[in-house]
Protein backbone atom coordinates (compact mmCIF):
# COMPACT_ATOMS: atom_id res chain seq x y z
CA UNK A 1 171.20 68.22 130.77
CA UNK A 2 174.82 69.16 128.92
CA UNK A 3 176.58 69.43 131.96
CA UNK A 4 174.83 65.43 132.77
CA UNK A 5 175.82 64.03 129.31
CA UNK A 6 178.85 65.24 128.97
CA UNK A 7 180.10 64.32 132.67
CA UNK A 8 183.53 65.40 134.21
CA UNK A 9 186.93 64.33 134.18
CA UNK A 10 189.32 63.18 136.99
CA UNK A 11 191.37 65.71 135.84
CA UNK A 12 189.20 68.55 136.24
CA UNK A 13 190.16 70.77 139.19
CA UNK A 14 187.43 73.04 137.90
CA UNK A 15 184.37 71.95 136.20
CA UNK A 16 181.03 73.40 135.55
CA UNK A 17 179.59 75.78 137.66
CA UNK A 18 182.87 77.77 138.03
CA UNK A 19 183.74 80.68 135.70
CA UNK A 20 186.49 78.69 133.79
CA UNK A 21 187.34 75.19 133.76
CA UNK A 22 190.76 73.83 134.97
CA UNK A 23 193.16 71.21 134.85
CA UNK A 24 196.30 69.73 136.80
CA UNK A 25 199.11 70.89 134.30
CA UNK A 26 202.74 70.14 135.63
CA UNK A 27 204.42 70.97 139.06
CA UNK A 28 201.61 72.87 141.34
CA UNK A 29 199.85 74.49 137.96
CA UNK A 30 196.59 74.36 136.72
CA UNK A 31 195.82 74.90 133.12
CA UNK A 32 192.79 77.57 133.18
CA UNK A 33 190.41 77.36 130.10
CA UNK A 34 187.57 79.59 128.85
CA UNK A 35 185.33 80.07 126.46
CA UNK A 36 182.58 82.85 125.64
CA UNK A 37 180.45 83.55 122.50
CA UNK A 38 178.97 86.89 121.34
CA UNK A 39 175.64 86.70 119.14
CA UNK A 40 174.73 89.72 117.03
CA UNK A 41 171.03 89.14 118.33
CA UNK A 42 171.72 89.21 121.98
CA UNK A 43 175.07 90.68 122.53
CA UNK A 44 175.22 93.96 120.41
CA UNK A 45 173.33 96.39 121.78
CA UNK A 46 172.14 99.24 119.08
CA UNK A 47 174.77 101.94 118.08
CA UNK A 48 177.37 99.40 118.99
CA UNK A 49 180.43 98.85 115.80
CA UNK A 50 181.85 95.74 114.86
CA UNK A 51 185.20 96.92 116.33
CA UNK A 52 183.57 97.05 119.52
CA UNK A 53 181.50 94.18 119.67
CA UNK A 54 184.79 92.54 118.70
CA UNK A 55 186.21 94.02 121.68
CA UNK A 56 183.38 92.81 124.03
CA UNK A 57 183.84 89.89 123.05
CA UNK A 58 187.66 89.32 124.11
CA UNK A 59 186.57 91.48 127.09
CA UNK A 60 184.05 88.85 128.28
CA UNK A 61 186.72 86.11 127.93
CA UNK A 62 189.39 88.33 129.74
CA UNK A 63 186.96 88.89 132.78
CA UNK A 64 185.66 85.48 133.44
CA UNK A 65 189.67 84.78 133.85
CA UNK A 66 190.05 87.79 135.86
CA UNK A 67 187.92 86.70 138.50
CA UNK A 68 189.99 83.83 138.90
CA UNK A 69 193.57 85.96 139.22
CA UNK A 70 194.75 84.49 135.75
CA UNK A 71 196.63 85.97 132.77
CA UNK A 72 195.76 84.74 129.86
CA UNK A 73 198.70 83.12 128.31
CA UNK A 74 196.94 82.74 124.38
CA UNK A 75 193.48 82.11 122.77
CA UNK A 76 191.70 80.85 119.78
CA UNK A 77 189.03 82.60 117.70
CA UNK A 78 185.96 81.22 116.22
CA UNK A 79 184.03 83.37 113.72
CA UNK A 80 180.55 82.84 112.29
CA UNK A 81 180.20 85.70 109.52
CA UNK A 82 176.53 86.44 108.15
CA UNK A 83 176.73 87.11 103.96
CA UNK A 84 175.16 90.25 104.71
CA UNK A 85 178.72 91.97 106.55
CA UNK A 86 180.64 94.28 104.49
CA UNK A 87 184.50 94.04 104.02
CA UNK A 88 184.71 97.13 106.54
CA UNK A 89 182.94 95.02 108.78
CA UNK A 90 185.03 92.22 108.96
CA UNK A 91 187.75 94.32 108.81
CA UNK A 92 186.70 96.12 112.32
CA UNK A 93 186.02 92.56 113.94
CA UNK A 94 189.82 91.72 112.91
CA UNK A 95 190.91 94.93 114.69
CA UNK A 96 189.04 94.97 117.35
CA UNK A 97 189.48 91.48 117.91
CA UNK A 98 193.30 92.74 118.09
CA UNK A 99 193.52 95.32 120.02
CA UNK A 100 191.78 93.36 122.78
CA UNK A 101 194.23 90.69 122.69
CA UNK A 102 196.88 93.67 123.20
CA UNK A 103 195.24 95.24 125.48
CA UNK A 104 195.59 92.31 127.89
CA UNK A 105 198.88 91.02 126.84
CA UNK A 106 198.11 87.78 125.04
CA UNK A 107 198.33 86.33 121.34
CA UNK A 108 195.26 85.09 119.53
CA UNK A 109 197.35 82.67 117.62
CA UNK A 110 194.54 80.65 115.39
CA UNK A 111 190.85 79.63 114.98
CA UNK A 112 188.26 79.03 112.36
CA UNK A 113 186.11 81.08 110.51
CA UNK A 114 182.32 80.03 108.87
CA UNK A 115 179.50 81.56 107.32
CA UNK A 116 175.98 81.84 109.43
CA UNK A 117 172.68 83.68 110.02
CA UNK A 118 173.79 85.45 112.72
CA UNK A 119 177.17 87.13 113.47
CA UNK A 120 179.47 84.60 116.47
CA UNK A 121 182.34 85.32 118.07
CA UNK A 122 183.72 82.63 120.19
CA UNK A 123 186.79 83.19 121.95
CA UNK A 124 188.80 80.78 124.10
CA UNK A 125 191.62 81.31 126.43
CA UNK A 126 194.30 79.51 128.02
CA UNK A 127 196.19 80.59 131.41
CA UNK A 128 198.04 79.00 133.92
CA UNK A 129 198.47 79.41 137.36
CA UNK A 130 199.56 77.93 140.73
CA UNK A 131 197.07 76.06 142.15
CA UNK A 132 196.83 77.26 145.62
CA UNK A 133 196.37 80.72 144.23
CA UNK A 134 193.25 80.18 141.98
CA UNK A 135 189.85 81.95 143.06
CA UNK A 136 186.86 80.37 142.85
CA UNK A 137 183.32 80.78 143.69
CA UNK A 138 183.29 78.51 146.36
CA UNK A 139 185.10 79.33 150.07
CA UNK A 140 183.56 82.16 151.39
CA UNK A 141 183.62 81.98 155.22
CA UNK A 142 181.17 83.85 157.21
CA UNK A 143 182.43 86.42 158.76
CA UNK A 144 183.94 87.27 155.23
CA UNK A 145 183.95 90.97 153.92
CA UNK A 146 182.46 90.96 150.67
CA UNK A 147 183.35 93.68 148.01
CA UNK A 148 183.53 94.96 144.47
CA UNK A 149 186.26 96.12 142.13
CA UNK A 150 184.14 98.93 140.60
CA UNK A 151 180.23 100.69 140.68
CA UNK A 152 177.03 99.21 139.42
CA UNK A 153 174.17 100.07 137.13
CA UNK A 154 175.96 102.33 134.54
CA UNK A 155 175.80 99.33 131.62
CA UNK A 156 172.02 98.62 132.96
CA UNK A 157 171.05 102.25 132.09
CA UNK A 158 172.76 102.62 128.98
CA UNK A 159 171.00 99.65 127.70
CA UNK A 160 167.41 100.06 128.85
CA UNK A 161 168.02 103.99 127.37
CA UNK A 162 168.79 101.83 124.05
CA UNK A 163 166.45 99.60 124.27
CA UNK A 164 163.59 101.65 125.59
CA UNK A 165 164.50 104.31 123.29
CA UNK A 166 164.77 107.20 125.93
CA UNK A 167 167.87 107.79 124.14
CA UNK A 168 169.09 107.41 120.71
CA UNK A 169 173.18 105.56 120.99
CA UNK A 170 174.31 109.02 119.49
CA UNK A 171 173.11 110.98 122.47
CA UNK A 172 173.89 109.03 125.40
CA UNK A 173 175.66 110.64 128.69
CA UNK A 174 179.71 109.74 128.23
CA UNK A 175 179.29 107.36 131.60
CA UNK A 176 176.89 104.98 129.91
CA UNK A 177 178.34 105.19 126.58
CA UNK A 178 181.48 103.87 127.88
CA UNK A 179 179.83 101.01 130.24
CA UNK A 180 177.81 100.35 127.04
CA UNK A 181 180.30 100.10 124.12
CA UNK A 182 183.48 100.02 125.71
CA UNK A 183 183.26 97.68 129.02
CA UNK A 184 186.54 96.72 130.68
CA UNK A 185 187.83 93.15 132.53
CA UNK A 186 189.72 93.94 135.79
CA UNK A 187 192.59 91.87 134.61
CA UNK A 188 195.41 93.07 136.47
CA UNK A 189 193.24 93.83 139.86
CA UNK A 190 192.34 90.00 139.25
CA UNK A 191 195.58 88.79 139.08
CA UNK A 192 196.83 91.01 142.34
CA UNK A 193 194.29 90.00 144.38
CA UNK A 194 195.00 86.30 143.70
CA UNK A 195 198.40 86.82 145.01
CA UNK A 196 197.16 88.66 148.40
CA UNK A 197 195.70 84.84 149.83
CA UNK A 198 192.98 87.92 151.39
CA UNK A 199 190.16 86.36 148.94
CA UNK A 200 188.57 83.30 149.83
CA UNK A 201 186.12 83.44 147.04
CA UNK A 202 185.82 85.37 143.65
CA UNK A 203 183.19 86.05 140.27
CA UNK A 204 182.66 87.91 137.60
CA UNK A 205 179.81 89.87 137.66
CA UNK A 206 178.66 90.06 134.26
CA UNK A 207 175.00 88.68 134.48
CA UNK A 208 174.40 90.92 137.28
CA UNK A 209 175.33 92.25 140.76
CA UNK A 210 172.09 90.21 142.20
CA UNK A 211 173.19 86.44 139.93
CA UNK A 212 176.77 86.96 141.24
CA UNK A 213 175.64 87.49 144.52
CA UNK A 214 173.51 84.11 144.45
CA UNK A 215 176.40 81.56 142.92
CA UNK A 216 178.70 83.18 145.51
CA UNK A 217 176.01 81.97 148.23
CA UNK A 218 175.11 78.91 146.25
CA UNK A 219 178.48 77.47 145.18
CA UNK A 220 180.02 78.57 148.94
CA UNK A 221 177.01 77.34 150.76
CA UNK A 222 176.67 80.73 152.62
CA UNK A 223 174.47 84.09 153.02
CA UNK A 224 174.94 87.84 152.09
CA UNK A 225 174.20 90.65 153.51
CA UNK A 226 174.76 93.39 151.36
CA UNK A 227 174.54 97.23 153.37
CA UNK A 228 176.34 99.71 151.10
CA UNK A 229 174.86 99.35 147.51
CA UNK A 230 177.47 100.18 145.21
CA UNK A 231 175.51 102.34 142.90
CA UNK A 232 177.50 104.31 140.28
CA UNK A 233 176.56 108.00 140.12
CA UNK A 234 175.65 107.80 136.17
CA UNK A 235 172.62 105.47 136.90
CA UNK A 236 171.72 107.47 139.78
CA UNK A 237 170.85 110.62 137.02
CA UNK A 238 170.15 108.41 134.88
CA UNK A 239 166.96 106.72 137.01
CA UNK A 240 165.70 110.02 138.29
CA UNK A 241 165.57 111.77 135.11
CA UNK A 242 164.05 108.35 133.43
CA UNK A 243 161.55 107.35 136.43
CA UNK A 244 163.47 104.25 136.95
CA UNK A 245 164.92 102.45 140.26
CA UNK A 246 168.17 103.04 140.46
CA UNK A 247 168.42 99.91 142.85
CA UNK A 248 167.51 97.62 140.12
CA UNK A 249 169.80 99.30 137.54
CA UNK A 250 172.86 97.67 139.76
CA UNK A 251 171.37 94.92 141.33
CA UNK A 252 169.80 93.24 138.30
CA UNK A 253 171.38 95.05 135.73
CA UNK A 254 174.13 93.07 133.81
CA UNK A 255 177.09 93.64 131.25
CA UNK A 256 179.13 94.78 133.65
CA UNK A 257 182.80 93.42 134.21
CA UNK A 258 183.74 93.80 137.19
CA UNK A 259 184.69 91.40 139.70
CA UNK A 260 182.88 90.57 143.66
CA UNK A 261 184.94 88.84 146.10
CA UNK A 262 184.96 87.16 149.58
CA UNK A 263 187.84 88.80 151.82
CA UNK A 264 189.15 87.45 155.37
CA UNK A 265 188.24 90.01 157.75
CA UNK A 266 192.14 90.31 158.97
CA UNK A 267 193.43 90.42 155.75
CA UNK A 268 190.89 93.19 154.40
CA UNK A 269 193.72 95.91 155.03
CA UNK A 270 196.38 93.65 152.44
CA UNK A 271 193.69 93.39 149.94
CA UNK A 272 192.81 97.17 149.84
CA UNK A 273 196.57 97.52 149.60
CA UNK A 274 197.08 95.68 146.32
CA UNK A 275 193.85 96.78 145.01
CA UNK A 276 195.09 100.46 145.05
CA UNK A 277 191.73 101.95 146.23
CA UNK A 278 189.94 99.95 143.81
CA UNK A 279 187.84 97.65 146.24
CA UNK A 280 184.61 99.18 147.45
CA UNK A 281 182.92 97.15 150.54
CA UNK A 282 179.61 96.61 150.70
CA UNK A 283 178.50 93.81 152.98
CA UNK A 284 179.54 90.76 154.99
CA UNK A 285 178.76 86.88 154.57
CA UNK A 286 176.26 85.31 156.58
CA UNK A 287 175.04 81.45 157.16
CA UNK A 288 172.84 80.25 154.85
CA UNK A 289 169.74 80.29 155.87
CA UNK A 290 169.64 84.01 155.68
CA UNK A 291 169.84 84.23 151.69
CA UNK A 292 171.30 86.94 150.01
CA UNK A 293 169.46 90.39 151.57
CA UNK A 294 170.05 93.82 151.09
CA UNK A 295 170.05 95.88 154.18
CA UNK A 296 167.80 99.42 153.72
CA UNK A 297 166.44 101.95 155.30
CA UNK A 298 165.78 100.64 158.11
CA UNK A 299 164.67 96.90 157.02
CA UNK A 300 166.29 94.19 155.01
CA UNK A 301 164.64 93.07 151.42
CA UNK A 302 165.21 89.67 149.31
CA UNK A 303 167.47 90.29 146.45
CA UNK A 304 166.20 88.24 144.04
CA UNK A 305 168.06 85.73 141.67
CA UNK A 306 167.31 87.69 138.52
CA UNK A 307 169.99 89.06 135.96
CA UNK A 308 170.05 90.79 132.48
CA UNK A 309 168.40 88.84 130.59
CA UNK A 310 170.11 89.75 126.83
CA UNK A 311 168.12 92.13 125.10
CA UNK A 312 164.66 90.54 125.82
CA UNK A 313 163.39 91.98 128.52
């Protein structure tokens, strides 16, 4: 209904649907643009500060742009501040709003700040970059390796530990404590794999291993056959100690930055190269019609379109 009202532009190179929006700039560039809110409600988990919740927040941003092999060149904060905040608190969503900015090497140089009911953090970001080089979601091939930049399910189990209250934020294993509180955008993995040409198509994987999986197939028009689930060894403990399936931890788990891409099958060797052991294979893209499967024991299985769904589930 937005995306209907508000239509597109003849300047868009990137519109909705994408993980940033783009523009034809000057000479061969594109001007990148994102924006991402954080709500208290839905985005800040229990045990998390306001330094790091700041943090998220620019991390969230940083990612999305990641996925598309920009740097972000400068970005704008918007800040709705409940009365009930102390001065501390705003205090660690200043700092933690900068030392995410510094982190990945750009200036927040302005914004606005408002009173509300519930605590907003809206960040946007500007990049640019040459055209040709941009990843998107669509052009995936079949034929196409398909891989990750990092491990699954680690973010999933810290938060259903929180939320479940299997484990109080104080307590919880170092692995999922990090994923949890302190996530991190594959910025500079982003950017070098841009620069390979080896990825023909590229997301962030934030709302889930299983969501990316289906805009990759939806926006390229292609299948997936995933046969090496990249399951991180945290939510592996984590589901046998907790009687939960550590398959759904990574597949439909979400809150997790890190990036899936489409690789040409001859240039797999180039991308491994600039991702410095960083890219982890686990399946191949398919036509169509087959969906997006997961091959197992034996059998293949329907990975469902399902992510995290916030804290409500």
């Amino acid at each position: 209904m937005l995306e209907e009202a508000l239509g597109s532009s003849r300047r868009a190179v990137v519109g909705f649907g994408d993980d940033v929006s783009a523009v034809r700039f000057h000479r061969g560039k594109l001007a990148v643009l994102k924006t991402d809110m954080l709500v208290g409600s839905t985005d800040v988990p229990p045990g998390m500060d306001m330094w790091h919740a700041a943090r998220k927040a620019v991390v969230a941003n940083v990612s999305d742009l990641a996925a598309k092999g920009v740097q972000p060149y400068a970005g704008l904060v918007a800040l709705g501040l409940p009365a009930r905040l102390t001065r501390r608190d705003v205090s660690q969503i200043a700092d933690g709003l900068s030392a995410g900015a510094r982190e990945y090497g750009f200036p927040l140089v302005g914004g606005d700040t408002n009173e509300s009911k519930d605590l907003v953090i809206s960040i946007a970001l500007f990049g640019l970059i040459d055209e040709e080089r941009i990843m998107l979601r669509s052009g995936a091939k079949i034929g196409d390796i398909v891989a990750t930049t990092g491990e699954f399910g680690s973010a999933g189990a810290g938060l259903h530990a929180l939320l479940d209250r299997k484990i109080l934020p104080n307590k919880l294993p170092k692995a999922l404590a990090e994923a949890v509180y302190h996530p991190n955008a594959d910025l500079t993995l982003g950017v070098r794999l841009a620069g390979s040409g080896a990825v023909t198509a590229s997301i962030d994987s934030s709302d889930g291993l299983a969501w990316s999986l289906h805009e990759l197939s939806k926006m390229s028009g292609i299948g997936i056959r995933v046969s090496d689930l990249p399951i991180s060894k945290a939510a592996m403990r984590f589901a046998v100690r907790n009687g939960y399936d550590a398959r759904d931890l990574a597949l439909y788990g979400g809150e997790e930055y890190r990036l899936i891409v489409t690789v040409k099958r001859g240039l797999l060797r180039k991308a491994r190269d600039v991702a410095r052991g960083r890219l982890k294979e686990i399946g191949v893209v398919t036509k169509r019609s087959d969906g997006v499967r997961l091959f197992s024991g034996g059998r293949e299985i329907k990975i469902r379109m399902k992510g995290w769904e916030h804290f409500r589930h």
